[in-house]
PDB file of N, CA and C in Angstrom:
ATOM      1  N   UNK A   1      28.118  57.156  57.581  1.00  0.00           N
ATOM      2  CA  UNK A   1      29.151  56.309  58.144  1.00  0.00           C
ATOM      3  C   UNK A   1      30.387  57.160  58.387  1.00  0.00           C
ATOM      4  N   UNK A   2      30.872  56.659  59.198  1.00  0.00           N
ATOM      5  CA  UNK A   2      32.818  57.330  59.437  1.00  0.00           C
ATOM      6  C   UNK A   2      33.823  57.138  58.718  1.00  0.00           C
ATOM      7  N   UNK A   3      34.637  57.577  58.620  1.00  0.00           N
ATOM      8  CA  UNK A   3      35.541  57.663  57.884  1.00  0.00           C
ATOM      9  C   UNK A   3      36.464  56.014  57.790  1.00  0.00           C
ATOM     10  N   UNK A   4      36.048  55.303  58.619  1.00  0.00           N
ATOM     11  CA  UNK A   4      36.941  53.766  59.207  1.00  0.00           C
ATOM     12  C   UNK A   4      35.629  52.970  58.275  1.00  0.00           C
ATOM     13  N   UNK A   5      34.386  53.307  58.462  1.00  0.00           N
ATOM     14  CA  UNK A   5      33.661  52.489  57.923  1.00  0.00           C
ATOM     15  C   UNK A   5      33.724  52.606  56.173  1.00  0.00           C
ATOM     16  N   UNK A   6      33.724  53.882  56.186  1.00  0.00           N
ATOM     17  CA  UNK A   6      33.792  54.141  54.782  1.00  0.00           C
ATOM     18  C   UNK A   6      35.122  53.370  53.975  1.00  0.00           C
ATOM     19  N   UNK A   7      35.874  54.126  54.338  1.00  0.00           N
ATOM     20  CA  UNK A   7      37.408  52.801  54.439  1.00  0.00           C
ATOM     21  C   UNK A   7      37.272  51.326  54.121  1.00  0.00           C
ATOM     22  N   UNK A   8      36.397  50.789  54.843  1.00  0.00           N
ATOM     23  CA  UNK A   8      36.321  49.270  54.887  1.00  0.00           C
ATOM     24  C   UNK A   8      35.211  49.250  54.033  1.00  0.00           C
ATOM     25  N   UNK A   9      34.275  49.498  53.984  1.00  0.00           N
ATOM     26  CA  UNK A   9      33.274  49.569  52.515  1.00  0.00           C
ATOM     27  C   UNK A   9      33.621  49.679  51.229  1.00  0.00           C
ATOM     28  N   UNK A  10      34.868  50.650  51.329  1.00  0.00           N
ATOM     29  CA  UNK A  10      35.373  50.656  49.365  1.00  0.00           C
ATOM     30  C   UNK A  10      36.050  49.456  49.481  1.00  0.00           C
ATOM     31  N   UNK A  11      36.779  48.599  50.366  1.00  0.00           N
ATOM     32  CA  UNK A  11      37.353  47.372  50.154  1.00  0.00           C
ATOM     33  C   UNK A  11      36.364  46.152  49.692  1.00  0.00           C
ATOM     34  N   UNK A  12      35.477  46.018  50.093  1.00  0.00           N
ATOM     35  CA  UNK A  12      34.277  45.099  50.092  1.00  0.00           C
ATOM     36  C   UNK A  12      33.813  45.586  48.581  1.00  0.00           C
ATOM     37  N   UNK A  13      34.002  46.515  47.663  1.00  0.00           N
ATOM     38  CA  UNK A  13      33.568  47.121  47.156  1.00  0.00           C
ATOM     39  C   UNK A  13      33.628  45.532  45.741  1.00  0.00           C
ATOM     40  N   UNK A  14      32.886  45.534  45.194  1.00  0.00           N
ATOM     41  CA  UNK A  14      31.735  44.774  43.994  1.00  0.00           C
ATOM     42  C   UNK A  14      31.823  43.173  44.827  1.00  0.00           C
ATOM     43  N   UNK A  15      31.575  43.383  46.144  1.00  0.00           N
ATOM     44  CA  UNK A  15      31.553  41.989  46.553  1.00  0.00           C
ATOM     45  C   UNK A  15      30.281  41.773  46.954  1.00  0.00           C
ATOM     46  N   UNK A  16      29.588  40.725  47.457  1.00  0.00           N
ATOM     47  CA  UNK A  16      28.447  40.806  47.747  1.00  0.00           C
ATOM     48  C   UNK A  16      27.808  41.227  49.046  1.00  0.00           C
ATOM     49  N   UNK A  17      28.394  42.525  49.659  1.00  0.00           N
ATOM     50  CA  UNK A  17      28.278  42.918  50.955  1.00  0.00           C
ATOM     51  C   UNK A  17      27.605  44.546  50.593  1.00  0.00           C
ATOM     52  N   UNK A  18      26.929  44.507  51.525  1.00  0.00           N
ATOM     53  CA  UNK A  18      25.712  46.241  51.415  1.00  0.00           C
ATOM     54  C   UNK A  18      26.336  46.509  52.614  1.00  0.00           C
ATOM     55  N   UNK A  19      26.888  48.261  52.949  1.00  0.00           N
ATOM     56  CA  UNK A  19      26.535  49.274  53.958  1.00  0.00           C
ATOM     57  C   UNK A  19      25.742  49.921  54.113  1.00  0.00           C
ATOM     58  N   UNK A  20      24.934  49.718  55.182  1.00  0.00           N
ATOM     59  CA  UNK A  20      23.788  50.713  55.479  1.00  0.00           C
ATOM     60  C   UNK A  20      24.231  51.147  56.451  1.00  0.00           C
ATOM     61  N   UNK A  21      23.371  52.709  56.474  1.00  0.00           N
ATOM     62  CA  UNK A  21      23.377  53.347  57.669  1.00  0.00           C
ATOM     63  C   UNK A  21      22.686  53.853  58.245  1.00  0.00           C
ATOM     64  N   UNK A  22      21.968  54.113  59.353  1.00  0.00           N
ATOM     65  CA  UNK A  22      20.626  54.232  60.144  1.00  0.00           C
ATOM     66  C   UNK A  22      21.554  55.299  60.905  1.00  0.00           C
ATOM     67  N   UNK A  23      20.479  56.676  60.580  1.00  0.00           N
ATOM     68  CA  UNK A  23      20.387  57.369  61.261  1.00  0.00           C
ATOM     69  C   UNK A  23      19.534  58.032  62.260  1.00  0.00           C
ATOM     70  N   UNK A  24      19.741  58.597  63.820  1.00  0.00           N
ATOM     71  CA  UNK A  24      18.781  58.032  64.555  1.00  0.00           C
ATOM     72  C   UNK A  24      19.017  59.739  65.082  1.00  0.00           C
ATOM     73  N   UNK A  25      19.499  60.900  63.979  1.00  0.00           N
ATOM     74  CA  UNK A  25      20.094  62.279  65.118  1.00  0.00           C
ATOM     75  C   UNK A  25      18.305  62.865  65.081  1.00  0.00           C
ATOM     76  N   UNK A  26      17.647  62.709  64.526  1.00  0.00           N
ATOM     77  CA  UNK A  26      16.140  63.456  64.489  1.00  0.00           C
ATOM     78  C   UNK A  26      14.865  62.349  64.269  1.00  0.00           C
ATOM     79  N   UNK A  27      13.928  63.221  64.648  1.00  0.00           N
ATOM     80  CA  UNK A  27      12.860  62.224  64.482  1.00  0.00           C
ATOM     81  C   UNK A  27      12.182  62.046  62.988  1.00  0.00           C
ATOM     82  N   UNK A  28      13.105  62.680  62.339  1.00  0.00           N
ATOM     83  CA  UNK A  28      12.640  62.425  60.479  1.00  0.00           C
ATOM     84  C   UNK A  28      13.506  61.203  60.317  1.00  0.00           C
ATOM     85  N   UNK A  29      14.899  61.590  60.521  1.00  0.00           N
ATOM     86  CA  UNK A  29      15.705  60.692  60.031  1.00  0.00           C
ATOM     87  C   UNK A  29      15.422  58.852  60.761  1.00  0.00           C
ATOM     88  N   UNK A  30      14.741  59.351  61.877  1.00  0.00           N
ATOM     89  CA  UNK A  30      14.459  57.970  62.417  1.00  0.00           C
ATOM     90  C   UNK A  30      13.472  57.068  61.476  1.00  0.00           C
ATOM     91  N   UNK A  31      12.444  57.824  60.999  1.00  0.00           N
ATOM     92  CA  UNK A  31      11.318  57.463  60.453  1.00  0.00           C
ATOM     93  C   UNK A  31      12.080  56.767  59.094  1.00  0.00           C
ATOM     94  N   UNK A  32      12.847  57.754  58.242  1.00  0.00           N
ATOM     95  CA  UNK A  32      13.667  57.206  57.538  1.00  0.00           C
ATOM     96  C   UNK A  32      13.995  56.175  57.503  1.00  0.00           C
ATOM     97  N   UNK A  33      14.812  55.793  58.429  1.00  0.00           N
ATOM     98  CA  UNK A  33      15.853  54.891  59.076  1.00  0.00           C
ATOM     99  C   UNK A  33      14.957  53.738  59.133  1.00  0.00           C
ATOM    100  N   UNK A  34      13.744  53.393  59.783  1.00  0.00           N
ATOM    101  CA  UNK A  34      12.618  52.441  59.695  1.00  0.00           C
ATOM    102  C   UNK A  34      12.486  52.091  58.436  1.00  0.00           C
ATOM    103  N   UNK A  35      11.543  52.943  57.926  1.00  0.00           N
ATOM    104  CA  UNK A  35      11.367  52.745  56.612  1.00  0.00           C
ATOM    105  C   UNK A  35      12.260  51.908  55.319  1.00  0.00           C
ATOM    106  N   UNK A  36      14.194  52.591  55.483  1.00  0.00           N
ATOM    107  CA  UNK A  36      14.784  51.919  54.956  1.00  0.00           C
ATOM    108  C   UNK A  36      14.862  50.337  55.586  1.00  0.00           C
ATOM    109  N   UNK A  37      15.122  50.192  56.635  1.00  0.00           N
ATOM    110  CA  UNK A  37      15.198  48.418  57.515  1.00  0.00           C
ATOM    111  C   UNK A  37      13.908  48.032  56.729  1.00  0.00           C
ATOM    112  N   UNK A  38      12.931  48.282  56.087  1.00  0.00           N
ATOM    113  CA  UNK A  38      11.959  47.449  56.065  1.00  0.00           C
ATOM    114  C   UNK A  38      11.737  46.897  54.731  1.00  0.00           C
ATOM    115  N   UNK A  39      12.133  48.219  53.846  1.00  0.00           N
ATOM    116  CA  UNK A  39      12.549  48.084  52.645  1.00  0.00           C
ATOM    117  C   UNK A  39      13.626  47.023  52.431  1.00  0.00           C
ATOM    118  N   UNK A  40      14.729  47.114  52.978  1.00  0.00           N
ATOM    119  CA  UNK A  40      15.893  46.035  53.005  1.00  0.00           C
ATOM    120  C   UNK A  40      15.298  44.842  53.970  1.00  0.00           C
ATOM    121  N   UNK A  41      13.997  44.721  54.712  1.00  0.00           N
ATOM    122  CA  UNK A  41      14.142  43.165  54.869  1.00  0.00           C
ATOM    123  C   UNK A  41      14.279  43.337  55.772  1.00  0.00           C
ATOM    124  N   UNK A  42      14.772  44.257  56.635  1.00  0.00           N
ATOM    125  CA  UNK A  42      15.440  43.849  58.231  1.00  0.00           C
ATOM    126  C   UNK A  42      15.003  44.275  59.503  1.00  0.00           C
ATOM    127  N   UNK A  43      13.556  44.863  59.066  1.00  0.00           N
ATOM    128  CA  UNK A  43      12.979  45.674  60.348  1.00  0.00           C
ATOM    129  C   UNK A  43      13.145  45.020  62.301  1.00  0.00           C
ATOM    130  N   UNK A  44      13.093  43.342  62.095  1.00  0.00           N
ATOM    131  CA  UNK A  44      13.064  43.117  63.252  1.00  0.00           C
ATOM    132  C   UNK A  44      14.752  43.312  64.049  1.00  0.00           C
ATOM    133  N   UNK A  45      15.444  42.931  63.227  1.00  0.00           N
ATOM    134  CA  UNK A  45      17.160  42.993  63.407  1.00  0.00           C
ATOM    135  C   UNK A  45      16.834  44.647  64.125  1.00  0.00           C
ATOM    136  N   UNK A  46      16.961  45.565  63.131  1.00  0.00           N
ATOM    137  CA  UNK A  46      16.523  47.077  63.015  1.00  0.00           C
ATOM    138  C   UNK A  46      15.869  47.448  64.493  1.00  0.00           C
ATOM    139  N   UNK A  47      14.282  46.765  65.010  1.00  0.00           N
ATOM    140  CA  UNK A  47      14.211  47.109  66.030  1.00  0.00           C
ATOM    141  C   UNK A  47      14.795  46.223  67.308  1.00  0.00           C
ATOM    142  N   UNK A  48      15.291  45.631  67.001  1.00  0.00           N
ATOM    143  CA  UNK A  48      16.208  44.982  68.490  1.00  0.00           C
ATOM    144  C   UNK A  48      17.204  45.744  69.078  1.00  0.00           C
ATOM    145  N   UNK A  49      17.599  46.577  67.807  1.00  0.00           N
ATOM    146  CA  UNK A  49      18.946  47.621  68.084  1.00  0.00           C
ATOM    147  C   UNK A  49      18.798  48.460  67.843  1.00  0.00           C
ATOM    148  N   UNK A  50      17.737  49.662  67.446  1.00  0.00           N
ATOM    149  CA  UNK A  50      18.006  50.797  67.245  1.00  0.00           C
ATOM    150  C   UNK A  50      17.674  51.433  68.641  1.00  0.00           C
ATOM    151  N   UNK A  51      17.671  52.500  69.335  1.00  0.00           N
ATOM    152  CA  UNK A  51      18.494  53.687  68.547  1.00  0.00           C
ATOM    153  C   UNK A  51      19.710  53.312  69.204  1.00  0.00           C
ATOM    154  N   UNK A  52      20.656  52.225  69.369  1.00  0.00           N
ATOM    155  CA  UNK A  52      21.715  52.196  70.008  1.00  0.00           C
ATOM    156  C   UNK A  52      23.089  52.294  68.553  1.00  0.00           C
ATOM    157  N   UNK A  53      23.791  53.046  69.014  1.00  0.00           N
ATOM    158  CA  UNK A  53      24.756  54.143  68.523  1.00  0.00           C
ATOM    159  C   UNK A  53      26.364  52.897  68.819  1.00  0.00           C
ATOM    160  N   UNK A  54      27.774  53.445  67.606  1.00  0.00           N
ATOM    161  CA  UNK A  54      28.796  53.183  68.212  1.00  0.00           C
ATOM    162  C   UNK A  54      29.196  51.634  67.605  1.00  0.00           C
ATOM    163  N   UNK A  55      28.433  50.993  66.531  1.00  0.00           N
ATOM    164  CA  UNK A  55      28.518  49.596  66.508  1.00  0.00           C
ATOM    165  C   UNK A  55      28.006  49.418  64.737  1.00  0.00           C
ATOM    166  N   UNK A  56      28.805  48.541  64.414  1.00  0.00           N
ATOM    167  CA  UNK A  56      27.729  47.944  62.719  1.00  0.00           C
ATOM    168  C   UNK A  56      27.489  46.442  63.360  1.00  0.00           C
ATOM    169  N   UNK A  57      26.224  46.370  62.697  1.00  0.00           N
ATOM    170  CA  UNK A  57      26.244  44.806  62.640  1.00  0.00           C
ATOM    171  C   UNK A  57      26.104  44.147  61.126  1.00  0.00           C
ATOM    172  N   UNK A  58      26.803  43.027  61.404  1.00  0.00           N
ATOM    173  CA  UNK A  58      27.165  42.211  59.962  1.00  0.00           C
ATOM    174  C   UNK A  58      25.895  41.061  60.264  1.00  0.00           C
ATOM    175  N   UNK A  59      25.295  41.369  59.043  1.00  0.00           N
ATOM    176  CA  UNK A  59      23.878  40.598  58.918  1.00  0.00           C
ATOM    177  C   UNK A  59      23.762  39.555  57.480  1.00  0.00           C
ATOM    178  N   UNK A  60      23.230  38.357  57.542  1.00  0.00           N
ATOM    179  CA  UNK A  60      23.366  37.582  56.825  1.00  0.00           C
ATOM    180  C   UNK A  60      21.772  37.510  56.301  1.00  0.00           C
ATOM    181  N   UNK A  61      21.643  37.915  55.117  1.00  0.00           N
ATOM    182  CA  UNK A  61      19.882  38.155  54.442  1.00  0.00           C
ATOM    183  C   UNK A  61      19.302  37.133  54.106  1.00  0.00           C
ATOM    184  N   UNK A  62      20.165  35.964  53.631  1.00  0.00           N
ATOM    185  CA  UNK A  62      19.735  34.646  53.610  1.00  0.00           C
ATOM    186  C   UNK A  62      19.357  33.705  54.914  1.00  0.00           C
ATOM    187  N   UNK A  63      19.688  34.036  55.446  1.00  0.00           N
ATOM    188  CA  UNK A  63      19.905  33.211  57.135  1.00  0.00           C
ATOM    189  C   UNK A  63      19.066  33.698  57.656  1.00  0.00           C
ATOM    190  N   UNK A  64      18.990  35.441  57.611  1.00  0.00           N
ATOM    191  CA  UNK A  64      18.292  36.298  58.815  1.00  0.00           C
ATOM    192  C   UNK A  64      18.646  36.434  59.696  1.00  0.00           C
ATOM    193  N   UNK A  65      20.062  36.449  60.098  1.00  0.00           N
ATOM    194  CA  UNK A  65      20.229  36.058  61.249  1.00  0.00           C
ATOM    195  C   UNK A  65      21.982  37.305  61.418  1.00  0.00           C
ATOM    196  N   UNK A  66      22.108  37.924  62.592  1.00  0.00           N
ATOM    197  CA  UNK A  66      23.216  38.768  62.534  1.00  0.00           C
ATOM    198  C   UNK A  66      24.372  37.890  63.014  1.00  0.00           C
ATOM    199  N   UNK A  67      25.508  37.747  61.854  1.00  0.00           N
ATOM    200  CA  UNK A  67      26.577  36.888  62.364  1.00  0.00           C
ATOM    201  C   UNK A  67      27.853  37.492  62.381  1.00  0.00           C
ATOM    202  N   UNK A  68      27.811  38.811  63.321  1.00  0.00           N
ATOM    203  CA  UNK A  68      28.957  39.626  63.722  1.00  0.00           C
ATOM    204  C   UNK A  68      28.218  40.995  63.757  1.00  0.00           C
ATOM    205  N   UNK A  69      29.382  41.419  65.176  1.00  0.00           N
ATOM    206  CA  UNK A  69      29.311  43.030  65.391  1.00  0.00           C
ATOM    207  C   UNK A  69      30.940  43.389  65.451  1.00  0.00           C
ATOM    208  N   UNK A  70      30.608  44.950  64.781  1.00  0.00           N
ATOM    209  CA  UNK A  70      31.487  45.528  64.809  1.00  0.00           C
ATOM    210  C   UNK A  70      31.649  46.670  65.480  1.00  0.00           C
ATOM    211  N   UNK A  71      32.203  46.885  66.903  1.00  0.00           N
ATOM    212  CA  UNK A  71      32.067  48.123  67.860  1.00  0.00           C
ATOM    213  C   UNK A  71      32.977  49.082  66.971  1.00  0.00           C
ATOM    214  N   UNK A  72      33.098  50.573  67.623  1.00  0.00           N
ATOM    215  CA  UNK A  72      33.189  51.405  67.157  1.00  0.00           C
ATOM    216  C   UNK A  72      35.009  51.529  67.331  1.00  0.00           C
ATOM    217  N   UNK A  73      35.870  52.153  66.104  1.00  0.00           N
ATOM    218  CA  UNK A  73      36.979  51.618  66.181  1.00  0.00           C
ATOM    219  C   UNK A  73      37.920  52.541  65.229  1.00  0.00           C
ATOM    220  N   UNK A  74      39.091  52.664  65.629  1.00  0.00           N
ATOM    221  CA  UNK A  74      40.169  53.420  64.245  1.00  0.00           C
ATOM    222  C   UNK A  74      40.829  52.755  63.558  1.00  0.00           C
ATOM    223  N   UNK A  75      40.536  51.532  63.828  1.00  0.00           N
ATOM    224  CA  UNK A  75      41.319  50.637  63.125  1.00  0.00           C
ATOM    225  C   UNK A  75      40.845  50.144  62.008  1.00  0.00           C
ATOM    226  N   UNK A  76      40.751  50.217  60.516  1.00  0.00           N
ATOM    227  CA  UNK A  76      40.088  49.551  59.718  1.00  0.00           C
ATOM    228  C   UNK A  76      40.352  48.289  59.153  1.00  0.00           C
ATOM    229  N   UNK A  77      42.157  48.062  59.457  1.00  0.00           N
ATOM    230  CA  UNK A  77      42.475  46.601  58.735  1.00  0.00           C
ATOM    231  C   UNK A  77      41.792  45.436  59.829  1.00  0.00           C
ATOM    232  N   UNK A  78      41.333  46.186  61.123  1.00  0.00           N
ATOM    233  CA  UNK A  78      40.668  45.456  61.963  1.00  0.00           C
ATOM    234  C   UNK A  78      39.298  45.221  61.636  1.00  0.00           C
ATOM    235  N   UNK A  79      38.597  45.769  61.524  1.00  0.00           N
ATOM    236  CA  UNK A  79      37.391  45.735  60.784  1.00  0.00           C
ATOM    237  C   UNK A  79      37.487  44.772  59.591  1.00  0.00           C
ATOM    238  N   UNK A  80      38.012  44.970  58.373  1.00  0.00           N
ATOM    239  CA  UNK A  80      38.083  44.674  57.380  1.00  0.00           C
ATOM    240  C   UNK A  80      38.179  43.090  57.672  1.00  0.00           C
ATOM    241  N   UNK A  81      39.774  42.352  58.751  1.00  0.00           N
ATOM    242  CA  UNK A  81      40.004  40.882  58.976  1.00  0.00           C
ATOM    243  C   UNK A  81      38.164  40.555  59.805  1.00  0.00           C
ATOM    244  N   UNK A  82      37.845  41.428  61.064  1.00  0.00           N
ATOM    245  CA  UNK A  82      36.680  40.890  61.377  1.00  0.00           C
ATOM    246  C   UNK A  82      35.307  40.425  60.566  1.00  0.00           C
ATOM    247  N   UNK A  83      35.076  41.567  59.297  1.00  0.00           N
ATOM    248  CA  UNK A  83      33.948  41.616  58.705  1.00  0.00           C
ATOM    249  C   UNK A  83      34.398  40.292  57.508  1.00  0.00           C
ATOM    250  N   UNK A  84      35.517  39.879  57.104  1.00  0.00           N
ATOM    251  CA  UNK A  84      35.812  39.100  55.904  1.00  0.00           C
ATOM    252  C   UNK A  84      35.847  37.771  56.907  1.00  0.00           C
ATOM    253  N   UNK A  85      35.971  37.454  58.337  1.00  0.00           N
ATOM    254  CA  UNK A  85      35.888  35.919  59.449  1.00  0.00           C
ATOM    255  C   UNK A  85      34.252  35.967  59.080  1.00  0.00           C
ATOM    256  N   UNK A  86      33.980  36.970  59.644  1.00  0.00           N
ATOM    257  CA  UNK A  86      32.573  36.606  59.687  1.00  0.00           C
ATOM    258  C   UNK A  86      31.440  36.481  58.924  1.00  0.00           C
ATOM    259  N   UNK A  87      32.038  36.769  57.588  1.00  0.00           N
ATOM    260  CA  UNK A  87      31.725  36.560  56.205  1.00  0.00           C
ATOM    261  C   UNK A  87      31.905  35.407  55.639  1.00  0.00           C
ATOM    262  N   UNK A  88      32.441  34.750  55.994  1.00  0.00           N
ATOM    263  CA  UNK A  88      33.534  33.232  55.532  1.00  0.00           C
ATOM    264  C   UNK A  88      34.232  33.846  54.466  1.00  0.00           C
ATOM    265  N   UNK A  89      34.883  35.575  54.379  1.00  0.00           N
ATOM    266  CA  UNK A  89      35.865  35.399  53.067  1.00  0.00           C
ATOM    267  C   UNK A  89      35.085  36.648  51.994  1.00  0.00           C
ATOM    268  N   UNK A  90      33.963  36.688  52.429  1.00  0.00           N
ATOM    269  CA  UNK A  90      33.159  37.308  51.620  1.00  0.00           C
ATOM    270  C   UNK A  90      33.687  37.025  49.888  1.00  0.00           C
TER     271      UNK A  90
END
């Protein structure tokens, strides 16, 4: 993750929110990258969007269902208000 994501991850930090990160620079790390989505539950989310770059998505594990994106950004208190709306508060 980047330095904005990382940022907004220690805030979230002992709440009930996971960062993952899928990396897509080689064809190991892709395999990886599968492997982890499937392990976590999320392979179909996982292939609707990979290998597309530049974005998090905020995914709800109970629901199944992705209820927010976050494009790519320097702003983290922006992130942080988007990911806690679309959280209800986390």
């Amino acid at each position: 993750m980047g330095p904005i994501a990382e940022e907004v991850a220690g805030s979230f930090e002992g709440k009930s929110v996971r960062f993952v990160e899928f990396d897509f620079t080689t064809d190991e790390s892709k395999k990886k990258a599968l492997a982890d989505a499937q392990a976590l539950g999320v392979a179909g989310t996982y292939a609707k969007h990979a290998p597309q770059t530049g974005f998090a998505l905020v995914y709800n594990t109970k629901t199944q269902k992705v209820v927010g994106k976050l494009n790519a950004s320097k702003d983290a208190a922006a992130w942080t208000a988007k990911l806690n709306k679309d959280l209800g508060g986390a």
